[in-house]
C-alpha atoms as a PDB file:
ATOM      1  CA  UNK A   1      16.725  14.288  -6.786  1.00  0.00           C
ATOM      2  CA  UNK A   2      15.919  10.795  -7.400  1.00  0.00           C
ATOM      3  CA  UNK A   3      13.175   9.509  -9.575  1.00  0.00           C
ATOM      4  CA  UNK A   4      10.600   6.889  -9.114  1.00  0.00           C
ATOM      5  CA  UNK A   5      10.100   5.251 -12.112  1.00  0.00           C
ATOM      6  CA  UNK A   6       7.130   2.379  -9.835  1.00  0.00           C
ATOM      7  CA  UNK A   7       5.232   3.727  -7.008  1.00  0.00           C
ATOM      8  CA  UNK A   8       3.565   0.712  -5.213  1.00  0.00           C
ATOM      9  CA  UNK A   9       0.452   1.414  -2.655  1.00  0.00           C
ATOM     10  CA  UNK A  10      -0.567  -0.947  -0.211  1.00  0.00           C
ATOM     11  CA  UNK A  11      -4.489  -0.530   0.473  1.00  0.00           C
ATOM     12  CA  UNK A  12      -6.795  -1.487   3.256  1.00  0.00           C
ATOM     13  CA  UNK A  13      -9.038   0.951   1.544  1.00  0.00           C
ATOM     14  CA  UNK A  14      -9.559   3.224   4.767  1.00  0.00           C
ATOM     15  CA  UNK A  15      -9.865   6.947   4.570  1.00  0.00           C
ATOM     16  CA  UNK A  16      -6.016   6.774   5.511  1.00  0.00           C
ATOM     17  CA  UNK A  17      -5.665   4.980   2.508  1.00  0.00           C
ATOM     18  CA  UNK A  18      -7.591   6.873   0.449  1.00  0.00           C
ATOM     19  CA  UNK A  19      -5.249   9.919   1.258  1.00  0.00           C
ATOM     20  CA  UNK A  20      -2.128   7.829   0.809  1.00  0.00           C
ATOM     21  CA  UNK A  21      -3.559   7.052  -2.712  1.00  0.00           C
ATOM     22  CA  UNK A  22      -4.087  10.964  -3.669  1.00  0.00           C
ATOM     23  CA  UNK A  23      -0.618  11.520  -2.824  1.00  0.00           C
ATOM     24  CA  UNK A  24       1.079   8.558  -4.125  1.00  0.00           C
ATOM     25  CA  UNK A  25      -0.992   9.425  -7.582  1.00  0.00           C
ATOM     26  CA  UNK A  26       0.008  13.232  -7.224  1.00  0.00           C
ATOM     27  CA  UNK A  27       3.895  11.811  -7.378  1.00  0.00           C
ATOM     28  CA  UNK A  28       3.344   9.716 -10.191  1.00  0.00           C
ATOM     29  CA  UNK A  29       2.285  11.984 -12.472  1.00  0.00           C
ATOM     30  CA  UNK A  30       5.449  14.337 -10.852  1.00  0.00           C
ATOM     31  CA  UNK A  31       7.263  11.872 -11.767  1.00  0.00           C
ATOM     32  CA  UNK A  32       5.786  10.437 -14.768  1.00  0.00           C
ATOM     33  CA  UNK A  33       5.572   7.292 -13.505  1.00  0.00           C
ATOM     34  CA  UNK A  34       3.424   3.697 -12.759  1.00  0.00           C
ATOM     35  CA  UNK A  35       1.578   2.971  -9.683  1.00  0.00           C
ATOM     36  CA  UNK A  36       1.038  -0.944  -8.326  1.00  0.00           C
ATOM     37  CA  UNK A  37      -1.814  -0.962  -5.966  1.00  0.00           C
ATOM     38  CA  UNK A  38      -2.077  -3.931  -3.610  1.00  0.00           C
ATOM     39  CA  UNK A  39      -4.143  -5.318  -1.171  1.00  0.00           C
ATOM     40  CA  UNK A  40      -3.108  -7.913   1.000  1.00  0.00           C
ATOM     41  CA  UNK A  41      -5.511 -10.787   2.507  1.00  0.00           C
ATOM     42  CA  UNK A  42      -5.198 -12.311   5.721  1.00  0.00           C
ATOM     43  CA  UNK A  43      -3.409 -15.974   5.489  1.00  0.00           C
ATOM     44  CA  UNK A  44      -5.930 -17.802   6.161  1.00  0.00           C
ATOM     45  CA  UNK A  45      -8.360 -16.447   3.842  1.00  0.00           C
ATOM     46  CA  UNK A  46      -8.704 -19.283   1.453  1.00  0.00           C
ATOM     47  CA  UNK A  47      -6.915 -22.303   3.457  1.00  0.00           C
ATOM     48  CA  UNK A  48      -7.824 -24.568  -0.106  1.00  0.00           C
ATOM     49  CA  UNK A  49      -5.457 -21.818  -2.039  1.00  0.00           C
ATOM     50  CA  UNK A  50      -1.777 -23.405  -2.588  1.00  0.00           C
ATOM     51  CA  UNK A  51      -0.442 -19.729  -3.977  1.00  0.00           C
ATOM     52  CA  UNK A  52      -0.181 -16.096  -2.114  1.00  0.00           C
ATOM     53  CA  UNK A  53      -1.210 -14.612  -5.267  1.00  0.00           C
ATOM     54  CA  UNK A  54      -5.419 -14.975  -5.375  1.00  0.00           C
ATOM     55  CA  UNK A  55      -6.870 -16.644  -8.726  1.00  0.00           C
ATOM     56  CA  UNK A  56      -9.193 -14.145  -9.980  1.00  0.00           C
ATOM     57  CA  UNK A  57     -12.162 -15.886  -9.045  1.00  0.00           C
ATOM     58  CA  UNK A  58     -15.185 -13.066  -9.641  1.00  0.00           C
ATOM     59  CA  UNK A  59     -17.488 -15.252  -7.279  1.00  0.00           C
ATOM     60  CA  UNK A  60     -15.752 -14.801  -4.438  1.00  0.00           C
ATOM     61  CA  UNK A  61     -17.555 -11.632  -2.588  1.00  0.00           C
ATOM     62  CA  UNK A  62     -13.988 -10.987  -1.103  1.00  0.00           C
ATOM     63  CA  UNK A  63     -12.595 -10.448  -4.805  1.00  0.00           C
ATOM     64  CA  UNK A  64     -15.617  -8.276  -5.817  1.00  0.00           C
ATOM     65  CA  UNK A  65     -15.275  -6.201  -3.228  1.00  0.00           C
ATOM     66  CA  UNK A  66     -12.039  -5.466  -4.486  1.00  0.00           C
ATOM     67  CA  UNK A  67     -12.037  -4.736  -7.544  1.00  0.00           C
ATOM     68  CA  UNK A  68     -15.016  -2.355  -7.117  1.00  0.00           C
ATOM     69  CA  UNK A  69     -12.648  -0.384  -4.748  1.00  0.00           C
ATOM     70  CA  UNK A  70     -10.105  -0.942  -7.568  1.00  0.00           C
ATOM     71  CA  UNK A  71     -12.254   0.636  -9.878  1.00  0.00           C
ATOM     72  CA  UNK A  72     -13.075   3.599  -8.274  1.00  0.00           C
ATOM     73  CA  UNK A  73      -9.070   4.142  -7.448  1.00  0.00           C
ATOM     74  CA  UNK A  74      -8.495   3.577 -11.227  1.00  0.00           C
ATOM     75  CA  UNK A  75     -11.062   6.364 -12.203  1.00  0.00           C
ATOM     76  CA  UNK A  76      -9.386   8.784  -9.962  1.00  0.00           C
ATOM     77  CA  UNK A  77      -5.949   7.683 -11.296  1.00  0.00           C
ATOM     78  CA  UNK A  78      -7.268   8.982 -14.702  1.00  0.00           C
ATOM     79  CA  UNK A  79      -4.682   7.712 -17.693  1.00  0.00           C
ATOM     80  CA  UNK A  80      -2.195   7.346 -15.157  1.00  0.00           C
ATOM     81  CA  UNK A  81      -0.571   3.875 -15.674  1.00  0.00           C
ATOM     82  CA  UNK A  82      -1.906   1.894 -13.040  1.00  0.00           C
ATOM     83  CA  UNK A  83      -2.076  -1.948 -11.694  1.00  0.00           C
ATOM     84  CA  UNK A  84      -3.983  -3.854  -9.049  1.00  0.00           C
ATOM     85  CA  UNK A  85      -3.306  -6.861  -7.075  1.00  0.00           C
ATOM     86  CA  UNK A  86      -4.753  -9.029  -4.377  1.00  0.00           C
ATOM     87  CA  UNK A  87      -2.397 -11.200  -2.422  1.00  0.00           C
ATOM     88  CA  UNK A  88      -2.715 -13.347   0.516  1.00  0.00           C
ATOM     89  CA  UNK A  89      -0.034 -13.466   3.352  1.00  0.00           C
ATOM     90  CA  UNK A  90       1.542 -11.324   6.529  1.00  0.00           C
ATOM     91  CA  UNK A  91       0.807  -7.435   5.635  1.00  0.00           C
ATOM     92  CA  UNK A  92       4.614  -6.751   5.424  1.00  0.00           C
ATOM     93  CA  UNK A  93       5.786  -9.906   3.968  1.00  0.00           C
ATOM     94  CA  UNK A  94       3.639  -9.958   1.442  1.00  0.00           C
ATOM     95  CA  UNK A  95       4.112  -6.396   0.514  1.00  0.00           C
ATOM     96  CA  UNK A  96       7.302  -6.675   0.415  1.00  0.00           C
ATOM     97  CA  UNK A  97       7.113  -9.559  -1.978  1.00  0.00           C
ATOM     98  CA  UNK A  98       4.946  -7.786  -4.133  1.00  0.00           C
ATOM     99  CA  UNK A  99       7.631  -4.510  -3.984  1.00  0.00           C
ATOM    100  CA  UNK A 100      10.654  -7.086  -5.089  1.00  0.00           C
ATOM    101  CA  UNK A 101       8.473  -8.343  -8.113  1.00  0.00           C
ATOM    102  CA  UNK A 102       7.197  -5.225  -9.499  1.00  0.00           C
ATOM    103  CA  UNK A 103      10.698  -3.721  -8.583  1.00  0.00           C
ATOM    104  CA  UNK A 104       9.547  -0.399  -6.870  1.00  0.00           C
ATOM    105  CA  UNK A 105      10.969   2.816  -6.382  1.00  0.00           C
ATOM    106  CA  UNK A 106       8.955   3.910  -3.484  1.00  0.00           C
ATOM    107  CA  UNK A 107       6.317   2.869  -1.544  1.00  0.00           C
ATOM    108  CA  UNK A 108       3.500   4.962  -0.429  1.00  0.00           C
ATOM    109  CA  UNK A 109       1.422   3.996   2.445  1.00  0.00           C
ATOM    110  CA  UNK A 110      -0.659   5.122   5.105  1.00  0.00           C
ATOM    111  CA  UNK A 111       0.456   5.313   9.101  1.00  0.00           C
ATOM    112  CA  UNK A 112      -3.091   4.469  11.120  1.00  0.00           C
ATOM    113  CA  UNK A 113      -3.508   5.863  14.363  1.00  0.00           C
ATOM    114  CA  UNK A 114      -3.621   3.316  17.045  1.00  0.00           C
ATOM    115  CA  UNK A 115      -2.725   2.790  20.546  1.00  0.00           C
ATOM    116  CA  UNK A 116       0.380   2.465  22.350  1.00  0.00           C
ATOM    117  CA  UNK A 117      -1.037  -1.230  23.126  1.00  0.00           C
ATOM    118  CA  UNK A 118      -1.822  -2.209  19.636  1.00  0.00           C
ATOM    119  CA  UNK A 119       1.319  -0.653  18.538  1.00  0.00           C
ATOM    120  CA  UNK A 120       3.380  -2.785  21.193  1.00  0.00           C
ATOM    121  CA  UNK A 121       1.002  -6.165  20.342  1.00  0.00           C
ATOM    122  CA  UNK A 122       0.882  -5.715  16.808  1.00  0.00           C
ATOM    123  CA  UNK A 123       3.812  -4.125  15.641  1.00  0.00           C
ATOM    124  CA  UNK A 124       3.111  -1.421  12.522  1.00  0.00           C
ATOM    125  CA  UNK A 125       3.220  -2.386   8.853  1.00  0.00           C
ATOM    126  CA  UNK A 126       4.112   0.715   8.037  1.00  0.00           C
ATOM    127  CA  UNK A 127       7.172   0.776  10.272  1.00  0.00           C
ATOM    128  CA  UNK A 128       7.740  -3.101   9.063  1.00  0.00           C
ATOM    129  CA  UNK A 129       8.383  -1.531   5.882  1.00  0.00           C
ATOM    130  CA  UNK A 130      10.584   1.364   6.814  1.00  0.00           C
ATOM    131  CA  UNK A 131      12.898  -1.422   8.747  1.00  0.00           C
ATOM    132  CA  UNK A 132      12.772  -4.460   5.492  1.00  0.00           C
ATOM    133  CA  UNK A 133      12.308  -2.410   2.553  1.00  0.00           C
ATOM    134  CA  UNK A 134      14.836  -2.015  -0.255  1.00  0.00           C
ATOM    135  CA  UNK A 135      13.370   1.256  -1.562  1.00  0.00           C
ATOM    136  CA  UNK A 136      12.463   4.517   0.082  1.00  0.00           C
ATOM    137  CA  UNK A 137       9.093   4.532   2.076  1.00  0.00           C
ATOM    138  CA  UNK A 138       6.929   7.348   2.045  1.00  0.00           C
ATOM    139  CA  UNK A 139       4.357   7.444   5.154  1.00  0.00           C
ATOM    140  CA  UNK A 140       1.631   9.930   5.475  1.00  0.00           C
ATOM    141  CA  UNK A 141       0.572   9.809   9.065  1.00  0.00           C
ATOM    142  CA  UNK A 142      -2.964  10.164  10.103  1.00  0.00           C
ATOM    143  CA  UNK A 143      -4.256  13.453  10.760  1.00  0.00           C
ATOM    144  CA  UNK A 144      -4.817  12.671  14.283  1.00  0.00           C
ATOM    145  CA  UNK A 145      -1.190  11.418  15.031  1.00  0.00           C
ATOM    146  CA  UNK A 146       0.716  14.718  13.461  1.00  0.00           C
ATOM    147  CA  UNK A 147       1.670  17.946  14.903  1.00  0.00           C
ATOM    148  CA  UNK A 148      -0.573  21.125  14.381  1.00  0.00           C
ATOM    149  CA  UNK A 149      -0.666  21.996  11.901  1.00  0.00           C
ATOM    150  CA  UNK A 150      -0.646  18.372  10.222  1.00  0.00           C
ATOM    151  CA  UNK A 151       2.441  18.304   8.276  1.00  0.00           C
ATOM    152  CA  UNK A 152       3.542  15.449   5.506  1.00  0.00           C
ATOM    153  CA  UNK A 153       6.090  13.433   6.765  1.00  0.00           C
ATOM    154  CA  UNK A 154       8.919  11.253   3.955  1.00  0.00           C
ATOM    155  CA  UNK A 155      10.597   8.360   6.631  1.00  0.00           C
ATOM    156  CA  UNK A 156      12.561   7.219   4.082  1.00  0.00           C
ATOM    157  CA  UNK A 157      15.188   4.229   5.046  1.00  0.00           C
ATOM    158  CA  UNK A 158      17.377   2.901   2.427  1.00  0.00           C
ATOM    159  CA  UNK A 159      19.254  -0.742   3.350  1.00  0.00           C
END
């Protein structure tokens, strides 16, 4: 069995998140290992910003809201090694990016449920990830979306 030595977690901070968080935390401390936690802000969220990676600016309501969802994440983490960032970008770009930096060993996310349209319009960044990624992808689908009983589903992909 392999081991994960970096878990990252994208975050829109949704319940489907929130779950995705419990179990990305429950294989960390499997695996004895660090968790990256990112969020990812639309492109055009601060046009005046040259980089993808936000300056820490505490003003900014967008960054406070943040890192008071950080906190609570980091007090359920408990001493579990455990990072945060913001970036700015396309959802799977910039996820991606952040999985190349921090070098990852998985990625843990959550699969929303949404329509057929959406799907078709939109594309899914969870299924953007399964296609680009260079490490396995773990997606726990939305309650909704799964068979009965729900079930935990591991889409991993490896390029």
């Amino acid at each position: 069995m392999s081991t994960f030595d970096i878990i990252l977690h994208p975050t829109d901070f949704s319940e489907d998140s929130e779950r995705a968080f419990q179990l990305a935390c429950s294989v960390a401390r499997d695996q004895f290992a660090s968790m990256v936690v990112v969020h990812v802000l639309p492109p055009d969220a601060f046009p005046d910003r040259q980089s993808d990676d936000i300056a820490i600016d505490e003003k900014l309501p967008v960054v406070r809201e943040c890192h008071e969802h950080f906190c609570r994440m980091k007090a359920e983490a408990g001493e579990m090694p455990i990072s945060f960032r913001i970036v700015r970008g396309y959802s799977v770009g910039a996820i991606l990016n952040v999985a190349y930096e921090e070098n990852a060993d998985l990625i843990v996310i959550a699969s929303h449920h949404h329509s057929r349209f959406h799907l078709q319009v939109h594309g899914s960044v969870a299924e953007g990830l399964l296609r680009q990624t260079h490490c396995p992808v773990l997606v726990l689908r939305h309650p909704a979306s799964s068979p009965s009983p729900p079930t935990l589903s591991l889409d991993v992909q490896k390029s």
